[in-house]
N, C-alpha and C. Protein backbone atom coordinates (compact mmCIF):
# COMPACT_ATOMS: atom_id res chain seq x y z
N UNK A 1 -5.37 6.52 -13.99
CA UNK A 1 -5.11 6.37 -12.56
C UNK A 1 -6.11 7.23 -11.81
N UNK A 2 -6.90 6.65 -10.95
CA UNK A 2 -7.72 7.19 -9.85
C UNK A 2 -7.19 7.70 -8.55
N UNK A 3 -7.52 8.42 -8.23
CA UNK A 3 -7.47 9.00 -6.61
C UNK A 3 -8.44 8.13 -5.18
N UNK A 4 -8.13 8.26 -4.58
CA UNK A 4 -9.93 7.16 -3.68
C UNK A 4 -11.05 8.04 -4.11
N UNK A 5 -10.71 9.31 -3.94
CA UNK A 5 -12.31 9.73 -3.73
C UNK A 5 -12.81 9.70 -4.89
N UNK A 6 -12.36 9.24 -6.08
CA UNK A 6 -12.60 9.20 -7.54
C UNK A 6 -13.22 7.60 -7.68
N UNK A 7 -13.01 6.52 -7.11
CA UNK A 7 -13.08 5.46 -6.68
C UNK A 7 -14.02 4.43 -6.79
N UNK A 8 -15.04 5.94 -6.80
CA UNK A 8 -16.16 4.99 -6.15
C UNK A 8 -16.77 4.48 -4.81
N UNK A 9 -15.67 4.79 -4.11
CA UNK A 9 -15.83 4.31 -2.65
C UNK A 9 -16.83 5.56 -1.76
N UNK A 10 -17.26 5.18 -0.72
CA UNK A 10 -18.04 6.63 0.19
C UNK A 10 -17.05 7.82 0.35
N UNK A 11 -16.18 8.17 0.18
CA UNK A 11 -16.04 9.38 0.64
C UNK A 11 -14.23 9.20 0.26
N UNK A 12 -13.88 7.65 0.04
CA UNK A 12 -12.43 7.71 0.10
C UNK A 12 -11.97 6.41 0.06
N UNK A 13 -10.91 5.40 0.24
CA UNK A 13 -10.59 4.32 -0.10
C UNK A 13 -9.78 3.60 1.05
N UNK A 14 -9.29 2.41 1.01
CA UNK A 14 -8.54 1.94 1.52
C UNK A 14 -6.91 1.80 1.40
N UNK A 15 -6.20 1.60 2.51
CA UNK A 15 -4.83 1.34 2.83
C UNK A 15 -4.75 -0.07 2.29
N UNK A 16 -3.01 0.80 2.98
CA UNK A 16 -3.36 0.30 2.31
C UNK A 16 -2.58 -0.22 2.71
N UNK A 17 -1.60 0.78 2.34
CA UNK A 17 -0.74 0.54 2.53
C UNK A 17 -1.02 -0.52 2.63
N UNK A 18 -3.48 -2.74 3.74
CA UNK A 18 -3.70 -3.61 4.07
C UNK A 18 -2.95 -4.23 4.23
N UNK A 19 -2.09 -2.03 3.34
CA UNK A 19 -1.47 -1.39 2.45
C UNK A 19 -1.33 -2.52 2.99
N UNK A 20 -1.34 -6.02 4.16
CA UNK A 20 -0.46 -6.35 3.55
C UNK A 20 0.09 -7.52 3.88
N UNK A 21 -1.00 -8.29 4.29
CA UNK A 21 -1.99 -7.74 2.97
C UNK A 21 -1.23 -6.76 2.92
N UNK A 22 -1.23 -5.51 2.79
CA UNK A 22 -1.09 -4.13 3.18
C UNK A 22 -2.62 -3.80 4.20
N UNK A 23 -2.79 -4.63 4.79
CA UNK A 23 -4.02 -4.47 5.13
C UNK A 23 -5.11 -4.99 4.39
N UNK A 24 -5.05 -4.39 3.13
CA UNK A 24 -6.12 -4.68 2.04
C UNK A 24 -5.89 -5.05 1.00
N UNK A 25 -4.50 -4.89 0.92
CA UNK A 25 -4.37 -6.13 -0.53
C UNK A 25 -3.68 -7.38 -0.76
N UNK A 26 -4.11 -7.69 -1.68
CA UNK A 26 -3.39 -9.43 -1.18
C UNK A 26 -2.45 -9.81 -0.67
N UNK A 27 -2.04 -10.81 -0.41
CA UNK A 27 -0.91 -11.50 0.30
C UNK A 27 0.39 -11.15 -0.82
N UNK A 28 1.05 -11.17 -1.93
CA UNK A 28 1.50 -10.71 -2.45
C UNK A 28 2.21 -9.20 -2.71
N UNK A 29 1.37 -8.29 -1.88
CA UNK A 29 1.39 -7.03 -2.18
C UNK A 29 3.08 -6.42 -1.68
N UNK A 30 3.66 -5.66 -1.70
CA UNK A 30 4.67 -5.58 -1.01
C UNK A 30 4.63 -3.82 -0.61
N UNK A 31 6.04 -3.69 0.11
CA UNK A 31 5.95 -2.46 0.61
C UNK A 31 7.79 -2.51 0.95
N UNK A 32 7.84 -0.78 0.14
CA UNK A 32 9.61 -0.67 0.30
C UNK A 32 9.43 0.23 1.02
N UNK A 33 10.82 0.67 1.41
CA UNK A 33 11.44 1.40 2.73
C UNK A 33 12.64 1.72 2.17
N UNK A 34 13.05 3.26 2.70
CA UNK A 34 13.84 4.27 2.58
C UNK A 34 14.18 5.23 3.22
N UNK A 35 15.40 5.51 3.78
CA UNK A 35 15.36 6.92 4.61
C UNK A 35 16.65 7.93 4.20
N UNK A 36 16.72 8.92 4.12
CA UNK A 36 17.93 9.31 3.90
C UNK A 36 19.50 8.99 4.82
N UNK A 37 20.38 8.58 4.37
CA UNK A 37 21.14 8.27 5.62
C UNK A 37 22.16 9.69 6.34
N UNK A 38 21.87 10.75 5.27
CA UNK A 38 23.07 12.04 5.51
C UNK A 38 21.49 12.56 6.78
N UNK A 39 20.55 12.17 6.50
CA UNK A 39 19.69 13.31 7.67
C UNK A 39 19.89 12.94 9.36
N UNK A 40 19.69 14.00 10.20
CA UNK A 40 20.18 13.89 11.94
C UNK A 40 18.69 13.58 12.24
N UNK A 41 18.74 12.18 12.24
CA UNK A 41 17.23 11.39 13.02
C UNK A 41 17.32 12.27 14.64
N UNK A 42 18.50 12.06 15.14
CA UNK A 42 18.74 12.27 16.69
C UNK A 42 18.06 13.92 16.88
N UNK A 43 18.14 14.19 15.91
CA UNK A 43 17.59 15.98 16.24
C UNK A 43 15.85 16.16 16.13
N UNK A 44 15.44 15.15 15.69
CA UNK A 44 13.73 14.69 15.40
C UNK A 44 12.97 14.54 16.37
N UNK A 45 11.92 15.27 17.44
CA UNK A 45 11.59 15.21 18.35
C UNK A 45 10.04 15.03 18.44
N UNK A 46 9.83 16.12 17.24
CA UNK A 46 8.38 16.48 17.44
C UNK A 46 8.22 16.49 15.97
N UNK A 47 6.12 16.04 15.65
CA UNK A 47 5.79 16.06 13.94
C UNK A 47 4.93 16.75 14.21
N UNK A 48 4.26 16.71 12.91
CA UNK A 48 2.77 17.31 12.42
C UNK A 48 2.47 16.63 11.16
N UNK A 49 1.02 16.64 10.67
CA UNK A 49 0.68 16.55 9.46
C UNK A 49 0.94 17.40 8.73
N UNK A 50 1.24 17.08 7.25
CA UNK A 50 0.99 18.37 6.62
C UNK A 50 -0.56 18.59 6.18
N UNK A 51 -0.90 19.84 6.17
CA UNK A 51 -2.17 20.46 5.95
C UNK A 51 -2.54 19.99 4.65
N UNK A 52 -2.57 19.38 3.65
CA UNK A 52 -2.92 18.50 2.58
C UNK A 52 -2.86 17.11 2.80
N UNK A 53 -1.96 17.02 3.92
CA UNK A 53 -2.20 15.45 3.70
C UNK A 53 -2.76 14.61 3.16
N UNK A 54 -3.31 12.90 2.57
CA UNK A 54 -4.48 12.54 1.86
C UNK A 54 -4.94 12.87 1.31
N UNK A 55 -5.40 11.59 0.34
CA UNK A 55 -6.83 12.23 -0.82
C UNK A 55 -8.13 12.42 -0.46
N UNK A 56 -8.05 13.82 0.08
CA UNK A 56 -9.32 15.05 0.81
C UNK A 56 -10.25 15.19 -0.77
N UNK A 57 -11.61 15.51 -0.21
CA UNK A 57 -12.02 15.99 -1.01
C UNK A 57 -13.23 17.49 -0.78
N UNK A 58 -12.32 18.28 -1.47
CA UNK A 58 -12.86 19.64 -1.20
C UNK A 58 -12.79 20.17 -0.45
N UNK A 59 -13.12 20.75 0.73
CA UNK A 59 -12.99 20.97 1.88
C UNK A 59 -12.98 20.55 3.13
N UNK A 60 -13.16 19.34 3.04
CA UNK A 60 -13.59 18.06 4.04
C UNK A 60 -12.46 17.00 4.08
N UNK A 61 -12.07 16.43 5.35
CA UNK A 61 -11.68 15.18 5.44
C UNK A 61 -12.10 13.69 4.90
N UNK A 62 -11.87 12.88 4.36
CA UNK A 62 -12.44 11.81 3.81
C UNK A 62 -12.39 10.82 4.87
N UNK A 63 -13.16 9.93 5.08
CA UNK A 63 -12.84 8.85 6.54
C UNK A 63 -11.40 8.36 6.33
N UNK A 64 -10.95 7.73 4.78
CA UNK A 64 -9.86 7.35 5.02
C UNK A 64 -8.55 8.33 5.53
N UNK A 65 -9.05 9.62 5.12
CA UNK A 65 -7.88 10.41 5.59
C UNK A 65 -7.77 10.32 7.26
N UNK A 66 -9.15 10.59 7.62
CA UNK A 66 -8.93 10.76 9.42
C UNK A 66 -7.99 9.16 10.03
N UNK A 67 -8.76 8.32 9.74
CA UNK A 67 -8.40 7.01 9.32
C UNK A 67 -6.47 6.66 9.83
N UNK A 68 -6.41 7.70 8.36
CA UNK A 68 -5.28 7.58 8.54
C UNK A 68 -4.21 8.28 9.32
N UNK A 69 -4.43 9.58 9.88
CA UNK A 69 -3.98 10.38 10.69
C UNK A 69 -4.08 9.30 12.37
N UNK A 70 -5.28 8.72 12.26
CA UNK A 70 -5.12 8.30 14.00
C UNK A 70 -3.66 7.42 13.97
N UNK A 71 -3.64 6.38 13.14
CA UNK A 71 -3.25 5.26 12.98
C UNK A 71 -1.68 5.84 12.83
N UNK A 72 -1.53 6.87 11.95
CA UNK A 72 -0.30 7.27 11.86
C UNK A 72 0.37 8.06 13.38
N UNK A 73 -0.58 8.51 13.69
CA UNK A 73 -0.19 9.30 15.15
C UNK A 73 -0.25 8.33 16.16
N UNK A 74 -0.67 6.91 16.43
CA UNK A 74 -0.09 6.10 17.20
C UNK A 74 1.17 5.46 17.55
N UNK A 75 1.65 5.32 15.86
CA UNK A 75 2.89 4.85 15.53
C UNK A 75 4.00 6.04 16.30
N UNK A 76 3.44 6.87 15.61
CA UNK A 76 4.60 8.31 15.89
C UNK A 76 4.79 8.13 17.40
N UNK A 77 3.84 8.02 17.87
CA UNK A 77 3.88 8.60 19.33
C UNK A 77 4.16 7.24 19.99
N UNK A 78 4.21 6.10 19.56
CA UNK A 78 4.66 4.63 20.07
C UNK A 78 6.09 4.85 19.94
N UNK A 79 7.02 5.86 19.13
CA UNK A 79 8.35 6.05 18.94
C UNK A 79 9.02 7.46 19.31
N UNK A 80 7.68 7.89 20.65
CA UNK A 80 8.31 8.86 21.53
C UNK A 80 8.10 9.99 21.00
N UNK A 81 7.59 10.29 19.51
CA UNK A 81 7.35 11.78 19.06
C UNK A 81 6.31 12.44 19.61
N UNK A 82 6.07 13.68 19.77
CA UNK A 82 5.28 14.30 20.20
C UNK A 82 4.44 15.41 19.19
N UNK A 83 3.41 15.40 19.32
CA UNK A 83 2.56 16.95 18.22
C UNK A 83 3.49 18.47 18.61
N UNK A 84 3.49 18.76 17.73
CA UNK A 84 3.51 20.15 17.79
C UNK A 84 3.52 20.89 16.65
N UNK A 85 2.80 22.61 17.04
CA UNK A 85 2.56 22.79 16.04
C UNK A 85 3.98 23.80 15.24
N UNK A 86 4.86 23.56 16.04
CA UNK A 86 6.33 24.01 14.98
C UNK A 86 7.00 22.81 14.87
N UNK A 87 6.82 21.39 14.54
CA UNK A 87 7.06 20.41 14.38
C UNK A 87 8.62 20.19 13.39
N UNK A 88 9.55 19.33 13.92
CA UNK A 88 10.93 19.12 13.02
C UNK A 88 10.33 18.02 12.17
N UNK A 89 9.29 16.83 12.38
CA UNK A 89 9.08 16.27 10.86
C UNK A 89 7.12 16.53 10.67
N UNK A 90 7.12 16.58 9.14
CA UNK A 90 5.95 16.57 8.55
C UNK A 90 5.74 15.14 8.03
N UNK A 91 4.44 15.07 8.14
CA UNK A 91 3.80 13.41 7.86
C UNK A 91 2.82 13.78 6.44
N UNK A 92 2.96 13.25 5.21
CA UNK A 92 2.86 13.01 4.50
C UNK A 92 2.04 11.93 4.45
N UNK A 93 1.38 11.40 3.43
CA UNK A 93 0.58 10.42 3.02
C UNK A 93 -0.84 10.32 1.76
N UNK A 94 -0.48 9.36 0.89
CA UNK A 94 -1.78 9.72 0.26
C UNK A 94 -1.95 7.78 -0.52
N UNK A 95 -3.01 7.76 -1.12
CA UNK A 95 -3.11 6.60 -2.00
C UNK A 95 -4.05 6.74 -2.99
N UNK A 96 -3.55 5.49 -3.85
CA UNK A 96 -4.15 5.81 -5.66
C UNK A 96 -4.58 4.63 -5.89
N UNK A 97 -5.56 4.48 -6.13
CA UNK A 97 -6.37 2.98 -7.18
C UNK A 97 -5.98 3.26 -8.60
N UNK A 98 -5.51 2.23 -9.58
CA UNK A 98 -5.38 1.72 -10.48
C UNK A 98 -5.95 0.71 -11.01
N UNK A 99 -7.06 0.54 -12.16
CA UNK A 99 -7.94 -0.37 -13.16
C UNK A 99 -6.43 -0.82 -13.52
N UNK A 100 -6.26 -2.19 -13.21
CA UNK A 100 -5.53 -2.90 -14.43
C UNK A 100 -5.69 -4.52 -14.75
N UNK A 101 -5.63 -4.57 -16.05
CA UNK A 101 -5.56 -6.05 -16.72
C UNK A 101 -4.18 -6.96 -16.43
N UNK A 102 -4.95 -8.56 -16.88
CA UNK A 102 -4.20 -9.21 -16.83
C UNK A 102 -4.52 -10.42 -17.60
N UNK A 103 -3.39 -10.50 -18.68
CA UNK A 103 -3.28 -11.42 -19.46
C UNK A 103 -3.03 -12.89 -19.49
N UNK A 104 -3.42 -13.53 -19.59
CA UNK A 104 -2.63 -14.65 -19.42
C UNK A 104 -2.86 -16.05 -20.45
N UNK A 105 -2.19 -17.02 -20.62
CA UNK A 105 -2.65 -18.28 -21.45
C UNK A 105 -2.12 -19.11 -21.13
N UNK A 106 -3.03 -20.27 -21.45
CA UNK A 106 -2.56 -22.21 -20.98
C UNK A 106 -3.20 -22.87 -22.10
N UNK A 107 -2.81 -24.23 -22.07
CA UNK A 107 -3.03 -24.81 -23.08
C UNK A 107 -4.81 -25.29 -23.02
N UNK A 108 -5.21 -25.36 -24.47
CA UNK A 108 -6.57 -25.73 -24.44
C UNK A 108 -6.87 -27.01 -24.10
N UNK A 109 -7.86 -27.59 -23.57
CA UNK A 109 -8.45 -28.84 -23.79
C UNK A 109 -8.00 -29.59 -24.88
N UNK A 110 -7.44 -30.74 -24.85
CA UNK A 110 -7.66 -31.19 -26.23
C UNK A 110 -9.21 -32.91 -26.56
N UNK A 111 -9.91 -32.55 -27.61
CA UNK A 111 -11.07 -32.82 -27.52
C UNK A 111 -10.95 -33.88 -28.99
N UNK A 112 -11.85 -34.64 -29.12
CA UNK A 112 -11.63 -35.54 -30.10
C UNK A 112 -11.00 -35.91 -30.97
N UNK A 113 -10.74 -37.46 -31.63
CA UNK A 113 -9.60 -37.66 -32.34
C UNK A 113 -8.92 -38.53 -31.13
N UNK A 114 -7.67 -38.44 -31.75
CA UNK A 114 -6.64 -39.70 -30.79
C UNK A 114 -6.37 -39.20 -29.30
N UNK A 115 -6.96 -37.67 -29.19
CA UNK A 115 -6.64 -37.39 -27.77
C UNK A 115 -7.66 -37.64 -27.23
N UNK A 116 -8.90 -38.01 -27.96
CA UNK A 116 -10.26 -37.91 -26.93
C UNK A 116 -10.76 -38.96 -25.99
N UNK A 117 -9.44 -40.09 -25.74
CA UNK A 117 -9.07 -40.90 -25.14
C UNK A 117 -9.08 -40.49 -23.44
N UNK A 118 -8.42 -39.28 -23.54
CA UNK A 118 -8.61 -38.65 -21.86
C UNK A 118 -9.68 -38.18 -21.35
N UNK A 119 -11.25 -38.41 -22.14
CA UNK A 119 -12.13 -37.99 -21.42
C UNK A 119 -12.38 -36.72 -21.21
N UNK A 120 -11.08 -35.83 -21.31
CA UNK A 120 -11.95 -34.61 -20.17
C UNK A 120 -11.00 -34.32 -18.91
N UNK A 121 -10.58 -35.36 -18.43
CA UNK A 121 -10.05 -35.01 -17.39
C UNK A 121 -8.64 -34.70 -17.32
N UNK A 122 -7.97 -34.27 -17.85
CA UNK A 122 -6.81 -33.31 -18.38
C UNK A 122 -6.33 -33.55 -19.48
N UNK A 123 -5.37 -32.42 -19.69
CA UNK A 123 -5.26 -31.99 -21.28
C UNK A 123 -3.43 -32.12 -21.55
N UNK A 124 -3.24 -31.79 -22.55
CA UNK A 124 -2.09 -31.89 -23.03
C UNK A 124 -0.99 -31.10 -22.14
N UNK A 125 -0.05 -30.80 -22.05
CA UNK A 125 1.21 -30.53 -21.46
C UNK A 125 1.54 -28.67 -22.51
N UNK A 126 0.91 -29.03 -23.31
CA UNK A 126 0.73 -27.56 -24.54
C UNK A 126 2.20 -27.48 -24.64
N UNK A 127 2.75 -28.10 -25.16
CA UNK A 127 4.29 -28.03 -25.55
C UNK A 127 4.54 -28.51 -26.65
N UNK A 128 4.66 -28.23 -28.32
CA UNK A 128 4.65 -29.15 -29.29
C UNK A 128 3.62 -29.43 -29.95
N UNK A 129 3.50 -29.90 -31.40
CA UNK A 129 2.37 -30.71 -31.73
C UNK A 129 1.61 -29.84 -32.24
N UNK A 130 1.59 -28.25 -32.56
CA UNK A 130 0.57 -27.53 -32.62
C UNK A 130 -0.39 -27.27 -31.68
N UNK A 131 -0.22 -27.57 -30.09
CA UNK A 131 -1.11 -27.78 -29.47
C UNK A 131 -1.98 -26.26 -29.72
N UNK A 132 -3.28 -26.21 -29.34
CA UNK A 132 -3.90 -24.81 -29.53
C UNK A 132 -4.23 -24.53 -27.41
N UNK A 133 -4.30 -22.85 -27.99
CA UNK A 133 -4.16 -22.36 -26.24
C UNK A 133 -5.32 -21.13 -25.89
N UNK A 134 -5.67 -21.04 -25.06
CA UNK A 134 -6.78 -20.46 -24.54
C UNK A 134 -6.35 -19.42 -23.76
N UNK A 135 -6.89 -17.83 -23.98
CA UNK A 135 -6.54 -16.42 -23.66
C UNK A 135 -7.11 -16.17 -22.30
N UNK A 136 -6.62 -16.28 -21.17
CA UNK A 136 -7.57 -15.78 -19.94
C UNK A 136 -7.52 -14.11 -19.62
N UNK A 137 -8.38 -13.56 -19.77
CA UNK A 137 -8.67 -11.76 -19.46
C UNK A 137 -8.77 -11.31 -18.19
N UNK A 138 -8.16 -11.09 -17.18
CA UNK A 138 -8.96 -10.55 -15.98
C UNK A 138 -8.42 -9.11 -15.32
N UNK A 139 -9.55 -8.38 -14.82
CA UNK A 139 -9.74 -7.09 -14.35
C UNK A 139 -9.39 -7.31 -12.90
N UNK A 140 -8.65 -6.29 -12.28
CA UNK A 140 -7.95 -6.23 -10.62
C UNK A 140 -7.63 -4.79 -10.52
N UNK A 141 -7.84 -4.59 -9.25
CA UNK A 141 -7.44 -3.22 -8.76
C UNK A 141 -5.92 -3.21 -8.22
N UNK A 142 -5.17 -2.32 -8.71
CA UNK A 142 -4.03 -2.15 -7.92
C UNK A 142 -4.18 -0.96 -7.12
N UNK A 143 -3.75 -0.73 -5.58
CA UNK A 143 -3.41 0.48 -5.17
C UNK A 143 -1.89 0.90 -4.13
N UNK A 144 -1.71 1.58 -4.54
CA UNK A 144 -0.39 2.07 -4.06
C UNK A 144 -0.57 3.53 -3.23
N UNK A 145 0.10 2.76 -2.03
CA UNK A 145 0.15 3.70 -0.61
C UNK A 145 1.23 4.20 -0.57
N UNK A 146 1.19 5.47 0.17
CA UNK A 146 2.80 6.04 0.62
C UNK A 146 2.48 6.96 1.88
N UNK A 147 3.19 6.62 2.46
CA UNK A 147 3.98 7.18 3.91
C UNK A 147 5.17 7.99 3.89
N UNK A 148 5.01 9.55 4.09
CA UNK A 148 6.54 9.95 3.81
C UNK A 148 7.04 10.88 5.30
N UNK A 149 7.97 11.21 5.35
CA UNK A 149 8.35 11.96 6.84
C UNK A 149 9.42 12.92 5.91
N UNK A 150 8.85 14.01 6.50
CA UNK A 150 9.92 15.52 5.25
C UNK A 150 10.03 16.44 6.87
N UNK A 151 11.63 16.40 6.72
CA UNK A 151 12.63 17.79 7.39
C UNK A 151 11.69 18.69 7.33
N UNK A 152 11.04 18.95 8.24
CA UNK A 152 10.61 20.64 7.79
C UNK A 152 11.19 21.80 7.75
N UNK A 153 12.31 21.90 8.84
CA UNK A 153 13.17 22.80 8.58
C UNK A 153 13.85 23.18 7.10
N UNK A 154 14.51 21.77 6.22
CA UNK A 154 14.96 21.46 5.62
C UNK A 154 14.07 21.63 4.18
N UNK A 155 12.80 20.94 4.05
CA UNK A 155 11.90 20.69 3.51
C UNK A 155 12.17 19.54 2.13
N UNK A 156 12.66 18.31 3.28
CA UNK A 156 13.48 17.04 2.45
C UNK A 156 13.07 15.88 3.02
N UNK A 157 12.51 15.52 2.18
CA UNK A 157 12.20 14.00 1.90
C UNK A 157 13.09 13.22 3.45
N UNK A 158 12.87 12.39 4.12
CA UNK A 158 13.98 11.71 4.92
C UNK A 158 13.51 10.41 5.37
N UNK A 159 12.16 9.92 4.93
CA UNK A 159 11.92 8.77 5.19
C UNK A 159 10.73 8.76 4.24
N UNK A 160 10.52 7.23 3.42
CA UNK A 160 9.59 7.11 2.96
C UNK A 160 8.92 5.51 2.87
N UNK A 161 7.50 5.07 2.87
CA UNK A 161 6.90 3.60 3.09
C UNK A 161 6.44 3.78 1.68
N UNK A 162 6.35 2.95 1.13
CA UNK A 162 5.93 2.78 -0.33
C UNK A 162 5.16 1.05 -0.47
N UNK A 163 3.75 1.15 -0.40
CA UNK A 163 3.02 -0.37 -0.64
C UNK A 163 2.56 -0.61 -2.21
N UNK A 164 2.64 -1.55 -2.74
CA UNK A 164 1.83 -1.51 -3.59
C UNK A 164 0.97 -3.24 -3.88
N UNK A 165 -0.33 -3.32 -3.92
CA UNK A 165 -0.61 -4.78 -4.27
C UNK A 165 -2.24 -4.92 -4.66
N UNK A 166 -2.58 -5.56 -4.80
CA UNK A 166 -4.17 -5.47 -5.02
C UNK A 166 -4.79 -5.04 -4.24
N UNK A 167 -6.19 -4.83 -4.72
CA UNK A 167 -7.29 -4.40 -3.33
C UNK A 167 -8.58 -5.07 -3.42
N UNK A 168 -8.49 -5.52 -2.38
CA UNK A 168 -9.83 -6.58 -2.26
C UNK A 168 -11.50 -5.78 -2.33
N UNK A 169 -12.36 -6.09 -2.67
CA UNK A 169 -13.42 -5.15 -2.54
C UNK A 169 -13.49 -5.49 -0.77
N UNK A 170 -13.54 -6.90 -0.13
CA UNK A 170 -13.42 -6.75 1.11
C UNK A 170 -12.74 -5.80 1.96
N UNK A 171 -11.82 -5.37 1.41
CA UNK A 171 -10.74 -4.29 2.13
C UNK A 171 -11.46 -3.55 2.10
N UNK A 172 -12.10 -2.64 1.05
CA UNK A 172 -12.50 -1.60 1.04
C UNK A 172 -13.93 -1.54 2.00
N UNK A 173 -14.71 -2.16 2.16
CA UNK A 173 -15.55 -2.42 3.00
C UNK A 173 -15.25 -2.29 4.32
N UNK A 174 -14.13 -2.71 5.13
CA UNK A 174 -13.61 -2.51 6.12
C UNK A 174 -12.59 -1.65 6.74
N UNK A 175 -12.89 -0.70 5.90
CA UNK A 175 -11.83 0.31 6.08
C UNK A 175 -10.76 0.51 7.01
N UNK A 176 -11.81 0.80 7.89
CA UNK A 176 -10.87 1.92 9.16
C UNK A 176 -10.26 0.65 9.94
N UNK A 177 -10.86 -0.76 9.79
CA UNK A 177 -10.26 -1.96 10.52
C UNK A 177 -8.60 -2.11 9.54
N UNK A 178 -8.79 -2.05 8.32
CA UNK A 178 -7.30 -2.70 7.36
C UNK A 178 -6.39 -1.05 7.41
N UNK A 179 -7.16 0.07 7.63
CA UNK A 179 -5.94 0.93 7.86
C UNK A 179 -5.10 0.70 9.02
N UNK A 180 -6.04 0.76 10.55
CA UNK A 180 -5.57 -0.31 11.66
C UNK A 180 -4.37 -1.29 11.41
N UNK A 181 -4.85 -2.14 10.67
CA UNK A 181 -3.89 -3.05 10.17
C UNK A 181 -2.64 -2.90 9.39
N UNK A 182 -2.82 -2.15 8.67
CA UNK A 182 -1.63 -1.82 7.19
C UNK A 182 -0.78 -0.99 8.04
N UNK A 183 -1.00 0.56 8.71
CA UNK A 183 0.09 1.13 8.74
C UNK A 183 1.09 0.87 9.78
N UNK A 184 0.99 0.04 10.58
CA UNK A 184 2.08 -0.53 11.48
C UNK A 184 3.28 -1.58 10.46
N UNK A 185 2.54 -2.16 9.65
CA UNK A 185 3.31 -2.68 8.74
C UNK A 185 4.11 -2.11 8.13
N UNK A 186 3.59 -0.59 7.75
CA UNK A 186 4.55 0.46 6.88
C UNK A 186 5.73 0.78 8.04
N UNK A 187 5.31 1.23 8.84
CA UNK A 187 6.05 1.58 10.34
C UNK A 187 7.41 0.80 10.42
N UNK A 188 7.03 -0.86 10.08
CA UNK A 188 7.73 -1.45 10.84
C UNK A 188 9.22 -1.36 9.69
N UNK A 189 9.25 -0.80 8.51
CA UNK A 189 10.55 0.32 8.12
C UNK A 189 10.71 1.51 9.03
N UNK A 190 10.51 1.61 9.60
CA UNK A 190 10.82 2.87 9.93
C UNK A 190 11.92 2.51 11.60
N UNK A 191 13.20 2.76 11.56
CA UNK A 191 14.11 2.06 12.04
C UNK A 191 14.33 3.46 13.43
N UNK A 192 14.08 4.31 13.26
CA UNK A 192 14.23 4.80 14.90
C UNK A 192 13.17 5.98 15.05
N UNK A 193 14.01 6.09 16.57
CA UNK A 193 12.67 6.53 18.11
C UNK A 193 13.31 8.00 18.03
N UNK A 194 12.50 9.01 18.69
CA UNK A 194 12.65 10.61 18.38
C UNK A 194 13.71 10.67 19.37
N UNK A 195 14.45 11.75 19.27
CA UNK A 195 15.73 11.65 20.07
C UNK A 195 17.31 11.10 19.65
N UNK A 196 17.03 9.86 18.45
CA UNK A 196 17.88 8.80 18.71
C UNK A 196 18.67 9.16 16.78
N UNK A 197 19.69 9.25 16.63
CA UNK A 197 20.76 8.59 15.29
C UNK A 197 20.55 7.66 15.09
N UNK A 198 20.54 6.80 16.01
CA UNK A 198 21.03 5.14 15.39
C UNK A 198 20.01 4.55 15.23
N UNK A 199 19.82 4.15 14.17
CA UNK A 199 18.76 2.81 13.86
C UNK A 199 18.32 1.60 15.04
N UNK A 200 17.02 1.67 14.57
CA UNK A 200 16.60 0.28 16.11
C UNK A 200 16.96 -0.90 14.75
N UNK A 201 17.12 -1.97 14.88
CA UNK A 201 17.25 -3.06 13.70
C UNK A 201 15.67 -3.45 14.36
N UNK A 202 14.96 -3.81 12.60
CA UNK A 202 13.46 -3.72 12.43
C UNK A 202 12.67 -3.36 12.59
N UNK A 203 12.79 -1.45 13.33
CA UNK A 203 11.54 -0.81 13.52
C UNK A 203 11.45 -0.61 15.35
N UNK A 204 10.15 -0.72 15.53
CA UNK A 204 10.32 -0.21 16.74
C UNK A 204 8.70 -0.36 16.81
């Protein structure tokens, strides 16, 4: 398992969260949602990042990290929160590329003899008969985003976005446009406005 800045990419990777696409990964990709239900949303006024946030590298911000701080501080502040620096929630966030395979098989062609009647232009049903079957190999990136919001007082977990789905090399090319894109999607779990207990039904 890779980090972005391990990646390959300039300096850092994509959301991904297209994170959806997630922004950047396929149509398939999905993204869960969670919040604690014992925590007092209504007492939540004001955030901050935490000072690690993202996969930084070294002493420096990575684009995707800044990236991701704007995009996340729109949302926040589209749901009435405000910066500060003694903040009641911390913003969390990071993402991971994953090399993984994929296996798969269908039936082969079938080619001379009493089947060679079809020409070519399709093959057996591969059910029975001994039919013989053909191994397809293919290489895909998975990456998995997360969005978390931690009590600081408390220092507890109380909301979390979780994406996970492929990543297009296109995504990654367009970065700061599919983070744009992805984290409102993560957002749109995220069920209330600073001030408020009660859940908005679908976000806000």
């Amino acid at each position: 398992m890779r980090s972005l800045q391990e990646s390959g990419i300039p300096g850092s990777l994509l959301l991904i969260l297209g994170f959806i696409s997630l922004g950047g990964c396929a149509s398939s990709a999905k993204i869960l949602f969670d919040y604690d239900r014992g925590a007092d949303f209504g007492s939540y006024r004001t955030y901050n990042f935490m000072e690690d946030a993202g996969p930084n590298t070294g002493d420096y911000q990575s684009f995707f990290t800044r990236y991701m701080i704007d995009a996340i501080t729109i949302e926040m502040e589209k749901r009435g929160y405000t910066k500060s620096d003694n903040p009641d929630l911390l913003v969390n966030f990071n993402a991971v590329l994953q090399d993984k395979t994929k296996v798969s098989t269908s039936p082969a062609p079938m080619t001379g003899g009493y089947y060679g009647y079809r020409g070519g232009y399709y093959s057996g049903w591969g059910v029975g008969y001994g039919y013989a079957t053909e191994t397809h190999v293919s290489q895909y990136t998975e990456g998995t985003y997360n969005i978390d919001l931690v009590d600081n007082a408390k220092k507890q977990l109380v909301w979390e976005a979780v994406g996970v789905g492929r990543v297009s090399e296109e995504a990654l090319e367009n970065l700061e446009h599919r983070v744009r894109e992805g984290v409102p999607k993560f957002f749109a779990g995220y069920p209330f406005v600073a001030g408020s207990a009660a859940p908005v039904t679908g976000g806000s």
